[in-house]
PDB file of N, CA and C in Angstrom:
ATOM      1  N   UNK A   1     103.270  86.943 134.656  1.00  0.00           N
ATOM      2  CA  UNK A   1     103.819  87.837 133.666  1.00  0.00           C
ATOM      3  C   UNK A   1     105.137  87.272 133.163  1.00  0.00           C
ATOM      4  N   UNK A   2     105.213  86.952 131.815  1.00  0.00           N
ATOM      5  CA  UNK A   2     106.583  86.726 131.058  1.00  0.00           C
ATOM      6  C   UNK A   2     107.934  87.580 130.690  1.00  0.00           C
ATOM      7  N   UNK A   3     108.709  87.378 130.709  1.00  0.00           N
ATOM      8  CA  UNK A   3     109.358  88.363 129.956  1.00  0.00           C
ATOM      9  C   UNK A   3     109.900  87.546 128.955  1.00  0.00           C
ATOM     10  N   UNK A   4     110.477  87.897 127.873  1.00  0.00           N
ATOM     11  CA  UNK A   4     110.835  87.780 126.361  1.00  0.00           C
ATOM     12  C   UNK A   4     112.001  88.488 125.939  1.00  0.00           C
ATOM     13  N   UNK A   5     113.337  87.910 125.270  1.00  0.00           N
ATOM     14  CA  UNK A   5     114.326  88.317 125.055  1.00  0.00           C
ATOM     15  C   UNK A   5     114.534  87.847 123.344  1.00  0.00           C
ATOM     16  N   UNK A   6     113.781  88.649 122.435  1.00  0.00           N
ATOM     17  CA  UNK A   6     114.173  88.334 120.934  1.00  0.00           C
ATOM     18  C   UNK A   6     115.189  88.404 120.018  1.00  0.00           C
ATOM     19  N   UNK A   7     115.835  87.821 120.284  1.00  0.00           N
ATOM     20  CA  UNK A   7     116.631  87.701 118.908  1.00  0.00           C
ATOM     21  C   UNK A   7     116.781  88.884 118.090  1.00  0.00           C
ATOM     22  N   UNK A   8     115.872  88.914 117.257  1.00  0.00           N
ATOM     23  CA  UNK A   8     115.363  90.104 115.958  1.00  0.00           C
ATOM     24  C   UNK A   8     113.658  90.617 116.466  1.00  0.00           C
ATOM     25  N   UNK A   9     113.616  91.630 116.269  1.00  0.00           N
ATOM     26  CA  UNK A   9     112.122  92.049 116.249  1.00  0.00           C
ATOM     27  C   UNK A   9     112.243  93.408 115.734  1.00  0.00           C
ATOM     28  N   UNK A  10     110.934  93.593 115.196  1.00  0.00           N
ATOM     29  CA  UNK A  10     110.341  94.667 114.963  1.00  0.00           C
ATOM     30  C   UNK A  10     108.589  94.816 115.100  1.00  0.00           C
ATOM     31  N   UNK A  11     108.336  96.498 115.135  1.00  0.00           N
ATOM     32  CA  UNK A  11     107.629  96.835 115.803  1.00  0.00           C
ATOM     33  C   UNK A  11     106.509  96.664 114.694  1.00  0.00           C
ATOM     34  N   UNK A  12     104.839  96.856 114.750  1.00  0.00           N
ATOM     35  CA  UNK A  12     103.947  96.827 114.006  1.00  0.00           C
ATOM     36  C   UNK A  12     102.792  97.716 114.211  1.00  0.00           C
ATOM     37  N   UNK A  13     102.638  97.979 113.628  1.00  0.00           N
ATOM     38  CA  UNK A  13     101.256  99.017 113.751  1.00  0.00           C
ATOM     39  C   UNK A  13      99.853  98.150 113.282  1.00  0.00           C
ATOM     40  N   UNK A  14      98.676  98.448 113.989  1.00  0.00           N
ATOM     41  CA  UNK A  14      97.752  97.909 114.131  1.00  0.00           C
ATOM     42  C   UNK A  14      96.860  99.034 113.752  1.00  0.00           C
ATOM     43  N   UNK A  15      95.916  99.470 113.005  1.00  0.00           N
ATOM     44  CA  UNK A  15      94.675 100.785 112.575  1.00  0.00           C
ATOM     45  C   UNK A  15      93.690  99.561 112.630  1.00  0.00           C
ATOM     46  N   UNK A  16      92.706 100.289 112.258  1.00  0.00           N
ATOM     47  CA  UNK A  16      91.284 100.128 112.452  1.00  0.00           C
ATOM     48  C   UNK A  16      90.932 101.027 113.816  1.00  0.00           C
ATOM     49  N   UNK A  17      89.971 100.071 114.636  1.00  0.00           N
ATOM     50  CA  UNK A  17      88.741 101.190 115.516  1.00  0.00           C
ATOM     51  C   UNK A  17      89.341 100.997 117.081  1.00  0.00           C
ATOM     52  N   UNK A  18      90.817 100.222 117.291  1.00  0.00           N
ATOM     53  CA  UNK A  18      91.576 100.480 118.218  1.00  0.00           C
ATOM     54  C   UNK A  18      93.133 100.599 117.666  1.00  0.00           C
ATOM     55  N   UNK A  19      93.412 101.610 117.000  1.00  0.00           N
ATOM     56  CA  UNK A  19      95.165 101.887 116.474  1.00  0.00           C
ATOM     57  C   UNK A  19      96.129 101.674 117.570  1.00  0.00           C
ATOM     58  N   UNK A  20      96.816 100.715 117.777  1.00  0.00           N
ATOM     59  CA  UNK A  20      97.917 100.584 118.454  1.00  0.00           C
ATOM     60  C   UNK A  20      99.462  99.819 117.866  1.00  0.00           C
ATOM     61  N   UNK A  21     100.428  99.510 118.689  1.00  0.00           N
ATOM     62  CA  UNK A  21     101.398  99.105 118.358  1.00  0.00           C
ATOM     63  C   UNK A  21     101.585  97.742 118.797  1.00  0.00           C
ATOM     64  N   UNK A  22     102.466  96.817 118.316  1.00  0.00           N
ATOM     65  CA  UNK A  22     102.553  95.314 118.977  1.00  0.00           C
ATOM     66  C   UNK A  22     104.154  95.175 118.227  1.00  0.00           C
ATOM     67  N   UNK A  23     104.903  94.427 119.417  1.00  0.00           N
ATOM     68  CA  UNK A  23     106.185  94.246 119.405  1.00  0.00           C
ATOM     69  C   UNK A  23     105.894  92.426 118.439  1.00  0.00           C
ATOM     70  N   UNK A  24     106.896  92.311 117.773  1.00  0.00           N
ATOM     71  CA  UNK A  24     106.666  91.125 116.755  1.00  0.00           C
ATOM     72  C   UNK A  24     108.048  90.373 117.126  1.00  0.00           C
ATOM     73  N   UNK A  25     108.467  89.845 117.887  1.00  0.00           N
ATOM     74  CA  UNK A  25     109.840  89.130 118.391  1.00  0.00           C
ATOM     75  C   UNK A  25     110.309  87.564 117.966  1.00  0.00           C
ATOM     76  N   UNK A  26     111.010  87.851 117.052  1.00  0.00           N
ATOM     77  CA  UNK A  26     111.942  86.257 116.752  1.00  0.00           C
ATOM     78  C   UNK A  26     113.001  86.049 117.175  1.00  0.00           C
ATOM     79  N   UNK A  27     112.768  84.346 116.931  1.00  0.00           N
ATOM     80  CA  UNK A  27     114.365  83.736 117.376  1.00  0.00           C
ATOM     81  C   UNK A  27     114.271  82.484 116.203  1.00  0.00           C
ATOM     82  N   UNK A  28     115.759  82.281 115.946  1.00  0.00           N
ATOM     83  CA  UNK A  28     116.534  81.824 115.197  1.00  0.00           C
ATOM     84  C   UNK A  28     116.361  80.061 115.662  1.00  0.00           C
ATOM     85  N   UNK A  29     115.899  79.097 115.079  1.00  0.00           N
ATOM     86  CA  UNK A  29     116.004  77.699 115.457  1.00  0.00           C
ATOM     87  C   UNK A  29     117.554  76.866 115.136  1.00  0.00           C
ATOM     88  N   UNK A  30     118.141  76.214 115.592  1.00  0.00           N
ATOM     89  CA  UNK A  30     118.878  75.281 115.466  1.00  0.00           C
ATOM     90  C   UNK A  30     118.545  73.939 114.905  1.00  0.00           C
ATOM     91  N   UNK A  31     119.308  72.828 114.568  1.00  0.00           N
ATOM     92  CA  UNK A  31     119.259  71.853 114.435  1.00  0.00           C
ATOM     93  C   UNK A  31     117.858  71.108 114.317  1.00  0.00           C
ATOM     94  N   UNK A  32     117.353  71.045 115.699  1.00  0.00           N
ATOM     95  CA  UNK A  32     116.406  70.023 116.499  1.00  0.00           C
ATOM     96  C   UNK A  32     115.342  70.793 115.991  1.00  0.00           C
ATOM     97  N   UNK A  33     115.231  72.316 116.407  1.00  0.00           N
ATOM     98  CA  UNK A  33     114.198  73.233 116.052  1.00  0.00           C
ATOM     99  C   UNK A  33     114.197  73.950 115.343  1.00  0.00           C
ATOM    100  N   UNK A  34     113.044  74.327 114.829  1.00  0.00           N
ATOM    101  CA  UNK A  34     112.805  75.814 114.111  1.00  0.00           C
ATOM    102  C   UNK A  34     112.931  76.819 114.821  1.00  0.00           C
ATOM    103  N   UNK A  35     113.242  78.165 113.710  1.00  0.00           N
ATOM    104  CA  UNK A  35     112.562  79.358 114.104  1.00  0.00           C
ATOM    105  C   UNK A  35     111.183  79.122 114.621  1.00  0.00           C
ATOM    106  N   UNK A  36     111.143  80.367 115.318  1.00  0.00           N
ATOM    107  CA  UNK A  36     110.307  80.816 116.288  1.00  0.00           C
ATOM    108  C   UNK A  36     109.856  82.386 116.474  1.00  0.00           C
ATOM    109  N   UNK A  37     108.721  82.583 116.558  1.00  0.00           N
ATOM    110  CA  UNK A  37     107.857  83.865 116.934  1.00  0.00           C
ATOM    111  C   UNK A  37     106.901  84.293 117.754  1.00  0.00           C
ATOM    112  N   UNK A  38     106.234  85.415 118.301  1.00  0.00           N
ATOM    113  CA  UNK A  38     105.996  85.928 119.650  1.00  0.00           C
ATOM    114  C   UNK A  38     105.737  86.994 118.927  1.00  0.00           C
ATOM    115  N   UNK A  39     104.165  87.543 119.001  1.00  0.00           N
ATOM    116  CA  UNK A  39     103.629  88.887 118.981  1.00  0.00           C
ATOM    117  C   UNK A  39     103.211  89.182 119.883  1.00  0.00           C
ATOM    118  N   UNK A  40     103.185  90.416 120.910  1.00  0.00           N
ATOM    119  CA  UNK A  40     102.818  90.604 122.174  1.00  0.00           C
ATOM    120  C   UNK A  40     101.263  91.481 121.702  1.00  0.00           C
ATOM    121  N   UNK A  41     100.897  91.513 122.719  1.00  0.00           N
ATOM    122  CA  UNK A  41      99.215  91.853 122.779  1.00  0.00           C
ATOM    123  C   UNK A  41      99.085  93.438 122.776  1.00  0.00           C
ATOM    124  N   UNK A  42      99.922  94.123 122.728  1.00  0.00           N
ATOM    125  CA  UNK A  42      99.526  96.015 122.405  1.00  0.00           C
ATOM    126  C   UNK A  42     100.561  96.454 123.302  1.00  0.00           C
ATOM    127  N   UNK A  43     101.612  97.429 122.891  1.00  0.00           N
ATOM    128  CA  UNK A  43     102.266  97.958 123.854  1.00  0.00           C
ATOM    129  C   UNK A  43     101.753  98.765 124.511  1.00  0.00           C
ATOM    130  N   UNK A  44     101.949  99.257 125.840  1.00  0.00           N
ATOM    131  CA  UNK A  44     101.003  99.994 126.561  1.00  0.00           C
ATOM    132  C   UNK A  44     102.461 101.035 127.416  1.00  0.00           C
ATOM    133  N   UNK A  45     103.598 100.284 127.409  1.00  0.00           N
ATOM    134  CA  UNK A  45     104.213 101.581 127.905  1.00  0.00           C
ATOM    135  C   UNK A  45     105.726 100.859 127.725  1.00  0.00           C
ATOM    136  N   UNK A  46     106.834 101.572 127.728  1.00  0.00           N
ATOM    137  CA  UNK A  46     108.140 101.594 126.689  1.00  0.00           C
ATOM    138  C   UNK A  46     108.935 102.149 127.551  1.00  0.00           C
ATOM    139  N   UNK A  47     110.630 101.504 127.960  1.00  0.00           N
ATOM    140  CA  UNK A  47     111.593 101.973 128.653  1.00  0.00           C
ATOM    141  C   UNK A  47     112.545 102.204 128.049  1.00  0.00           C
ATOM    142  N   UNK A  48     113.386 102.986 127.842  1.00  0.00           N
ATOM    143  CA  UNK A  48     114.647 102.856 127.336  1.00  0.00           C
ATOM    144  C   UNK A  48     115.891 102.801 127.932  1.00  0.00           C
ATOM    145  N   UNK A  49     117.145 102.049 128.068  1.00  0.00           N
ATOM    146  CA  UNK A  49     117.796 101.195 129.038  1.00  0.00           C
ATOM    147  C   UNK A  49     119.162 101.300 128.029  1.00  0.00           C
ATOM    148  N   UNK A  50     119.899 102.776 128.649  1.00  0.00           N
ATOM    149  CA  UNK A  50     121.334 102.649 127.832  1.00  0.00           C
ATOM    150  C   UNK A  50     122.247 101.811 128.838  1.00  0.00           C
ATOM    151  N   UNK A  51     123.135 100.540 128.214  1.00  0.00           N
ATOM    152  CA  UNK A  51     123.953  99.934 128.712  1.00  0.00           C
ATOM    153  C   UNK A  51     125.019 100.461 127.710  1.00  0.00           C
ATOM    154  N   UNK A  52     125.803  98.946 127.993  1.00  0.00           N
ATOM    155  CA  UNK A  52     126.588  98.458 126.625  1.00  0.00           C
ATOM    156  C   UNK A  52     126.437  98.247 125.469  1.00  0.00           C
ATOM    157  N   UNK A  53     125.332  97.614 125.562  1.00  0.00           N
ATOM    158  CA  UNK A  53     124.440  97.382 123.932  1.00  0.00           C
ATOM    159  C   UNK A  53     123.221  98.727 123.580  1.00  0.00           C
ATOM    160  N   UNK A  54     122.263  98.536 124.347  1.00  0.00           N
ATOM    161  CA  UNK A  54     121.334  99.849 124.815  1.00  0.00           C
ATOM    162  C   UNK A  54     119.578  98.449 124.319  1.00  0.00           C
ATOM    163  N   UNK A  55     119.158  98.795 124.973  1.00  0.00           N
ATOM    164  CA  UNK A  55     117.598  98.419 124.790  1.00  0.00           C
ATOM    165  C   UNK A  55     116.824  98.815 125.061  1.00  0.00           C
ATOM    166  N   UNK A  56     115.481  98.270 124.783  1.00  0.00           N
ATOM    167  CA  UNK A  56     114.053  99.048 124.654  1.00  0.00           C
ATOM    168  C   UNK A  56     113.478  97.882 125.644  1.00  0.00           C
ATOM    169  N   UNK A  57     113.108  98.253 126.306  1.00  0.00           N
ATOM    170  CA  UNK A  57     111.626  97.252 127.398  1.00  0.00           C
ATOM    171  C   UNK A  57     110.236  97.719 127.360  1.00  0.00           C
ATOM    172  N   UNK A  58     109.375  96.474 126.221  1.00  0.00           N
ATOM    173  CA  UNK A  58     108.167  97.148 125.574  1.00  0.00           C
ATOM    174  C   UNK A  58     107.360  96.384 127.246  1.00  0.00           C
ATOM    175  N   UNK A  59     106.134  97.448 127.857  1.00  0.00           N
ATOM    176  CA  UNK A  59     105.262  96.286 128.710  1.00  0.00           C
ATOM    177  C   UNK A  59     103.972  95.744 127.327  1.00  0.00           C
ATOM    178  N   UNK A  60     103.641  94.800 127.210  1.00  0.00           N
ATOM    179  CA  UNK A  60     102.284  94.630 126.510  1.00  0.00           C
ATOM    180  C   UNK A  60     101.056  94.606 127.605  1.00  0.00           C
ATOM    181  N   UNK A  61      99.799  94.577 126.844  1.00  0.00           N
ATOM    182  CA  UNK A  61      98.566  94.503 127.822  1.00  0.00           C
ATOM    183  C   UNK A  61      98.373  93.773 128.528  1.00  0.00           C
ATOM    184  N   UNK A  62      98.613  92.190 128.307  1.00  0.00           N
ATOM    185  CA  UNK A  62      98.591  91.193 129.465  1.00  0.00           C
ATOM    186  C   UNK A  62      99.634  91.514 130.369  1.00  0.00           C
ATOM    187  N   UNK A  63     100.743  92.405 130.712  1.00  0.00           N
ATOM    188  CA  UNK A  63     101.476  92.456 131.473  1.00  0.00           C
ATOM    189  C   UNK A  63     103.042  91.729 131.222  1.00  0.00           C
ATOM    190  N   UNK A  64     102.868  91.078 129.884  1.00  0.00           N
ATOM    191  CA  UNK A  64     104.890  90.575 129.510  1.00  0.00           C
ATOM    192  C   UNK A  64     105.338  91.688 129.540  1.00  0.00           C
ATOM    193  N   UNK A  65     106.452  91.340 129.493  1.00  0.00           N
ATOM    194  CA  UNK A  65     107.630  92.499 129.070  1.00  0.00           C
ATOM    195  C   UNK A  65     108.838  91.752 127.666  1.00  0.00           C
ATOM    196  N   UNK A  66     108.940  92.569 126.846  1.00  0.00           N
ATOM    197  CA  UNK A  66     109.911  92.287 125.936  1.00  0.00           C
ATOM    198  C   UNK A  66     110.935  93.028 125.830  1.00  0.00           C
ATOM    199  N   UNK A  67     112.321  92.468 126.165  1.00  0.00           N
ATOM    200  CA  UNK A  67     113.595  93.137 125.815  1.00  0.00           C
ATOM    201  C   UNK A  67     114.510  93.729 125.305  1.00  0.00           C
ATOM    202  N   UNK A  68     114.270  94.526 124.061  1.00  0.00           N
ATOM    203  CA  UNK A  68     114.573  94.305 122.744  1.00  0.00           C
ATOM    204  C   UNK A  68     115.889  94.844 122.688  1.00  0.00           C
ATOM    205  N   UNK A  69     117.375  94.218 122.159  1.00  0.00           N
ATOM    206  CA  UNK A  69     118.327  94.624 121.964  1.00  0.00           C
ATOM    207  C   UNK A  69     118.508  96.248 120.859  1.00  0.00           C
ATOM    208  N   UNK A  70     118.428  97.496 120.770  1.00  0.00           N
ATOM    209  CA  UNK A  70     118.645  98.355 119.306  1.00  0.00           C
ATOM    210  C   UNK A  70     119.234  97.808 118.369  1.00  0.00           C
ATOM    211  N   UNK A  71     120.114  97.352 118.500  1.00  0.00           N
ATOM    212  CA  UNK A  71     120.883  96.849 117.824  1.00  0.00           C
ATOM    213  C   UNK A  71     120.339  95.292 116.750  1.00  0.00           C
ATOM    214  N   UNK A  72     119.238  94.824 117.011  1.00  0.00           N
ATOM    215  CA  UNK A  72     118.225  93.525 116.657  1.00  0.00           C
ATOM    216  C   UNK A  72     117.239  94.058 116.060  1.00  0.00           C
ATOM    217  N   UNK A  73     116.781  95.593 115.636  1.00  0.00           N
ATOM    218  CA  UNK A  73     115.341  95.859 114.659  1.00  0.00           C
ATOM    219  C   UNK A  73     115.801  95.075 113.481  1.00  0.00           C
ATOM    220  N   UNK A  74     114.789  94.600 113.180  1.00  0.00           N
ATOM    221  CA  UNK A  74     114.653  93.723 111.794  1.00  0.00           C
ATOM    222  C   UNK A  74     114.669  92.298 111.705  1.00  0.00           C
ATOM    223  N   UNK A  75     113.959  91.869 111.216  1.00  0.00           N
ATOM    224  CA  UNK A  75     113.665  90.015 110.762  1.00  0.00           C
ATOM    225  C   UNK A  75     114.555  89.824 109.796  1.00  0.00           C
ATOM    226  N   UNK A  76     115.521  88.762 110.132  1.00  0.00           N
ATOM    227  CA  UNK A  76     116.107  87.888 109.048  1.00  0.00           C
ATOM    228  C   UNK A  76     115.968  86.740 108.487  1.00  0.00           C
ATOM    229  N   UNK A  77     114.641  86.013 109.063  1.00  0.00           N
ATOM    230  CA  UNK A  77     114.744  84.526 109.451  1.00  0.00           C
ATOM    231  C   UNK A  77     113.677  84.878 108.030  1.00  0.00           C
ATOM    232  N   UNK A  78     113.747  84.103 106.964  1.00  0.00           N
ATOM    233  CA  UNK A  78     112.621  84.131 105.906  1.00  0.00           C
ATOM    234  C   UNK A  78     111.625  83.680 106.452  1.00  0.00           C
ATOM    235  N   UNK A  79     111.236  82.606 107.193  1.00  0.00           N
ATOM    236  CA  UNK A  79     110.486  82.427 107.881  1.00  0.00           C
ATOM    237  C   UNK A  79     109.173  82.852 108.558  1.00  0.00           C
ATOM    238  N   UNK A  80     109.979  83.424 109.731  1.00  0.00           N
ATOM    239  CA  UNK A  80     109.485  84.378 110.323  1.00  0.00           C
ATOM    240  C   UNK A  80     108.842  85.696 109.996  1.00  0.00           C
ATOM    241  N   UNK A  81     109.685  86.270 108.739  1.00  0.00           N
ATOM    242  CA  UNK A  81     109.310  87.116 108.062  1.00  0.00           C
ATOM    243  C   UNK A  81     108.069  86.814 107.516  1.00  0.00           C
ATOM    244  N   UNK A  82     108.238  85.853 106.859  1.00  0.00           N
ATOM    245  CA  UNK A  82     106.718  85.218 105.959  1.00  0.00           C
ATOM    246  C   UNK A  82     105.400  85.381 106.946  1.00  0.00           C
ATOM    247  N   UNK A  83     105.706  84.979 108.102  1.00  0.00           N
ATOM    248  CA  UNK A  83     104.562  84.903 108.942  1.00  0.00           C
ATOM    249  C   UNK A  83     103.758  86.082 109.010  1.00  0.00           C
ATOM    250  N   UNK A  84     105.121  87.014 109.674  1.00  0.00           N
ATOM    251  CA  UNK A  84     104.348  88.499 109.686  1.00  0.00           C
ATOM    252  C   UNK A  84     103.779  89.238 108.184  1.00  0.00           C
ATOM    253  N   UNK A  85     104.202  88.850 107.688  1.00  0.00           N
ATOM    254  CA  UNK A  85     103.998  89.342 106.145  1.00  0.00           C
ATOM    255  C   UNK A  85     102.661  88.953 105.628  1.00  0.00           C
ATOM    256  N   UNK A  86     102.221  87.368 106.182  1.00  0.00           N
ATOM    257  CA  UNK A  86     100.893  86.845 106.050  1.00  0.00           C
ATOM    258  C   UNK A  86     100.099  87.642 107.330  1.00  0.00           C
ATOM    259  N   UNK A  87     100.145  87.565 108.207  1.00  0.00           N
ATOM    260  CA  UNK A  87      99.481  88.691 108.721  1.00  0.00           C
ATOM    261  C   UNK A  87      98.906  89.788 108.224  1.00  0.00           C
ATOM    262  N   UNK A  88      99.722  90.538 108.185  1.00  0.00           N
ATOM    263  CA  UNK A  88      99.655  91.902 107.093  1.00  0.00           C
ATOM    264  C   UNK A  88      98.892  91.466 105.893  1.00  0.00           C
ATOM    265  N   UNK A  89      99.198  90.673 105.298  1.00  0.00           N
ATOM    266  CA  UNK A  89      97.823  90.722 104.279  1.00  0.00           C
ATOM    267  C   UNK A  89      96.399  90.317 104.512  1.00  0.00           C
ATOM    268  N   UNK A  90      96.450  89.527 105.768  1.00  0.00           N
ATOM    269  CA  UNK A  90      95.313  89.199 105.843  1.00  0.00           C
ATOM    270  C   UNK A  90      94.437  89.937 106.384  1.00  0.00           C
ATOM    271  N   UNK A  91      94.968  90.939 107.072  1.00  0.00           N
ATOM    272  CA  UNK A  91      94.699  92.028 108.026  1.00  0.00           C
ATOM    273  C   UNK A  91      93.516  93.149 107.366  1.00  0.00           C
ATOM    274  N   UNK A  92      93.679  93.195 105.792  1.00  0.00           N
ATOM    275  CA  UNK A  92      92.822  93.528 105.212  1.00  0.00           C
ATOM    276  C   UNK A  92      93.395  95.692 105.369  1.00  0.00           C
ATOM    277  N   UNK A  93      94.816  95.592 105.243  1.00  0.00           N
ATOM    278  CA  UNK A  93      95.437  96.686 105.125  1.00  0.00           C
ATOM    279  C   UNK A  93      95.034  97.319 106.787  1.00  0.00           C
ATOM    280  N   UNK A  94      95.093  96.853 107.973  1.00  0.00           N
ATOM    281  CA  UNK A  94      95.255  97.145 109.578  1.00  0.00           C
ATOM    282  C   UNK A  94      96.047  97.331 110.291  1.00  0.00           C
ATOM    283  N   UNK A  95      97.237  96.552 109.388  1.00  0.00           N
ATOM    284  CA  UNK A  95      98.345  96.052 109.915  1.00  0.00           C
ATOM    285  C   UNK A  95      99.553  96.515 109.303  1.00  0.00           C
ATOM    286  N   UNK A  96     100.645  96.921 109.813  1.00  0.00           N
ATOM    287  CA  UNK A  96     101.941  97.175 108.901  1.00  0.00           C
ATOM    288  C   UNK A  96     103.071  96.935 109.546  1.00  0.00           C
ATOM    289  N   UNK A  97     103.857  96.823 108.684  1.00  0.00           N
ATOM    290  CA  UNK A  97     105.131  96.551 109.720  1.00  0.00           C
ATOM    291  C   UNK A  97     105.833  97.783 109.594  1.00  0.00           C
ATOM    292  N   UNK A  98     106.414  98.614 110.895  1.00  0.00           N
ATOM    293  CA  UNK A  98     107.516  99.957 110.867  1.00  0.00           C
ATOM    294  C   UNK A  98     109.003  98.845 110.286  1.00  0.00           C
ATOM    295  N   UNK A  99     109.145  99.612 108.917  1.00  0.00           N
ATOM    296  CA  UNK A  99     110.364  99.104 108.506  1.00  0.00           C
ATOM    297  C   UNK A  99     111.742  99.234 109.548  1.00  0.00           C
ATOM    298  N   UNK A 100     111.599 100.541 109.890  1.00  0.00           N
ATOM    299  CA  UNK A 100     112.600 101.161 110.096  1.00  0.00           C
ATOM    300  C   UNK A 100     112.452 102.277 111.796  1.00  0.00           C
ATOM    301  N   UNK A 101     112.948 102.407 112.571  1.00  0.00           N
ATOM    302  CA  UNK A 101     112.472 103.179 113.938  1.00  0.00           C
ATOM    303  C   UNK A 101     113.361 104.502 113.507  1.00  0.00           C
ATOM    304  N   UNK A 102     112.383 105.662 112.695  1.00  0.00           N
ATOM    305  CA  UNK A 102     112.754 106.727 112.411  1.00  0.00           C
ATOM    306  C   UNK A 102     112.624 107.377 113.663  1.00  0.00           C
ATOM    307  N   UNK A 103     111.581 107.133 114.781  1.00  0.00           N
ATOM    308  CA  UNK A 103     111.387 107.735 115.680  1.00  0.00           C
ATOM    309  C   UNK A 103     111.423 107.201 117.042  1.00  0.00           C
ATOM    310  N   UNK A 104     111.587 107.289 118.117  1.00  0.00           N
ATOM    311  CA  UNK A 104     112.019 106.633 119.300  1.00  0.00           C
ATOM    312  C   UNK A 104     111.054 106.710 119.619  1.00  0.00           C
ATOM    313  N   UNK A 105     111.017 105.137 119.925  1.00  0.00           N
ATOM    314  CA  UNK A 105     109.425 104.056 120.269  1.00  0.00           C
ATOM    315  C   UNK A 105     109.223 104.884 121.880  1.00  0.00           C
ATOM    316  N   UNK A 106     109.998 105.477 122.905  1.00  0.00           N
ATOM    317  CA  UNK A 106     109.468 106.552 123.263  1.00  0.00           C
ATOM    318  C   UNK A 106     108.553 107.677 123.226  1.00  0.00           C
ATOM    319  N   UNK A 107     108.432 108.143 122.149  1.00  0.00           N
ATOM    320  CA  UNK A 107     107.900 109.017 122.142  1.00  0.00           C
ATOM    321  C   UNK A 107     106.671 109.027 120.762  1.00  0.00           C
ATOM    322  N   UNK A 108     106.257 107.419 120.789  1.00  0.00           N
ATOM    323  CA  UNK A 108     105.064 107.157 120.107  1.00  0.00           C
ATOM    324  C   UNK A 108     104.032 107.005 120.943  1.00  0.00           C
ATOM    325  N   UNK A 109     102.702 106.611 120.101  1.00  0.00           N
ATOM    326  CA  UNK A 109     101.482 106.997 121.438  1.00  0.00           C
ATOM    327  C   UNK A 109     101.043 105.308 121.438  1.00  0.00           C
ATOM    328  N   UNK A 110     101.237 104.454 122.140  1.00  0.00           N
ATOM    329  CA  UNK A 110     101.275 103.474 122.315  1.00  0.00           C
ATOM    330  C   UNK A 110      99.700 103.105 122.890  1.00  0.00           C
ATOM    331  N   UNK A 111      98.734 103.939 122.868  1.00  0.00           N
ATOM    332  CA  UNK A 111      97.201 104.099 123.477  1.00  0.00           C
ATOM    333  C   UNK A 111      96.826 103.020 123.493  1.00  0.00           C
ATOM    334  N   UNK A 112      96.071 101.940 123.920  1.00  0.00           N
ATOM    335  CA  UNK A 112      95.165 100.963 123.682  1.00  0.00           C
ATOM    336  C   UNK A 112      93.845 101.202 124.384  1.00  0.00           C
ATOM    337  N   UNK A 113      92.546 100.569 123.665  1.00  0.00           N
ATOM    338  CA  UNK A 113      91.271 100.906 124.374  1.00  0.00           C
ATOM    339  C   UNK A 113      91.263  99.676 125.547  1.00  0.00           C
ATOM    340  N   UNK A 114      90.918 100.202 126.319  1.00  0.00           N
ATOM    341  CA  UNK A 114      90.522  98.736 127.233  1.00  0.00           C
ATOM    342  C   UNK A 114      89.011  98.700 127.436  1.00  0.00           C
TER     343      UNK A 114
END
């Protein structure tokens, strides 16, 4: 099991004939490298973790865990963005990206079929 500490991420919604959620996590490349991205496989259950900063700990179905700073919703990397964005269209309208966390990823229904 991995864990994952993104940069920027945001969350995505998945419809069709299993509706679930998937955490979409970037990081920023330097010099040598590019940006970089990480979609996890269906969230299946969600912590919330007030510190200093405050974060969200998504588990996905294979068992990662992703870290997500509150303070990091949203893609900046054009990049990265593009990727998910090609997704979403190809998805054939399945797929969306939550612009914005009007509601605390708590208290969404994160269901997956197994």
């Amino acid at each position: 099991m991995n864990e994952y500490v993104p940069e920027e991420w945001v969350l995505v919604k998945i419809g069709g004939t299993d509706p679930h959620y998937r955490v979409f996590g970037s990081w920023r490349g330097g010099y040598l490298n590019g940006d970089s991205w990480r979609m996890n496989s269906g969230i299946v259950d969600c912590q919330e973790y007030e510190d200093e900063e405050g974060y969200y700990s998504f588990t996905g179905h294979s068992g990662s865990t992703y870290l997500c700073h509150k303070e990091s919703y949203g893609i900046g990397s054009p990049y990265n963005m593009s990727v998910l964005q090609n997704y979403c269209e190809r998805s054939g309208g399945h797929m969306e990206i939550v612009k914005e966390l009007t509601e605390n990823p708590l208290h969404m229904d994160w269901i997956i079929s197994k």
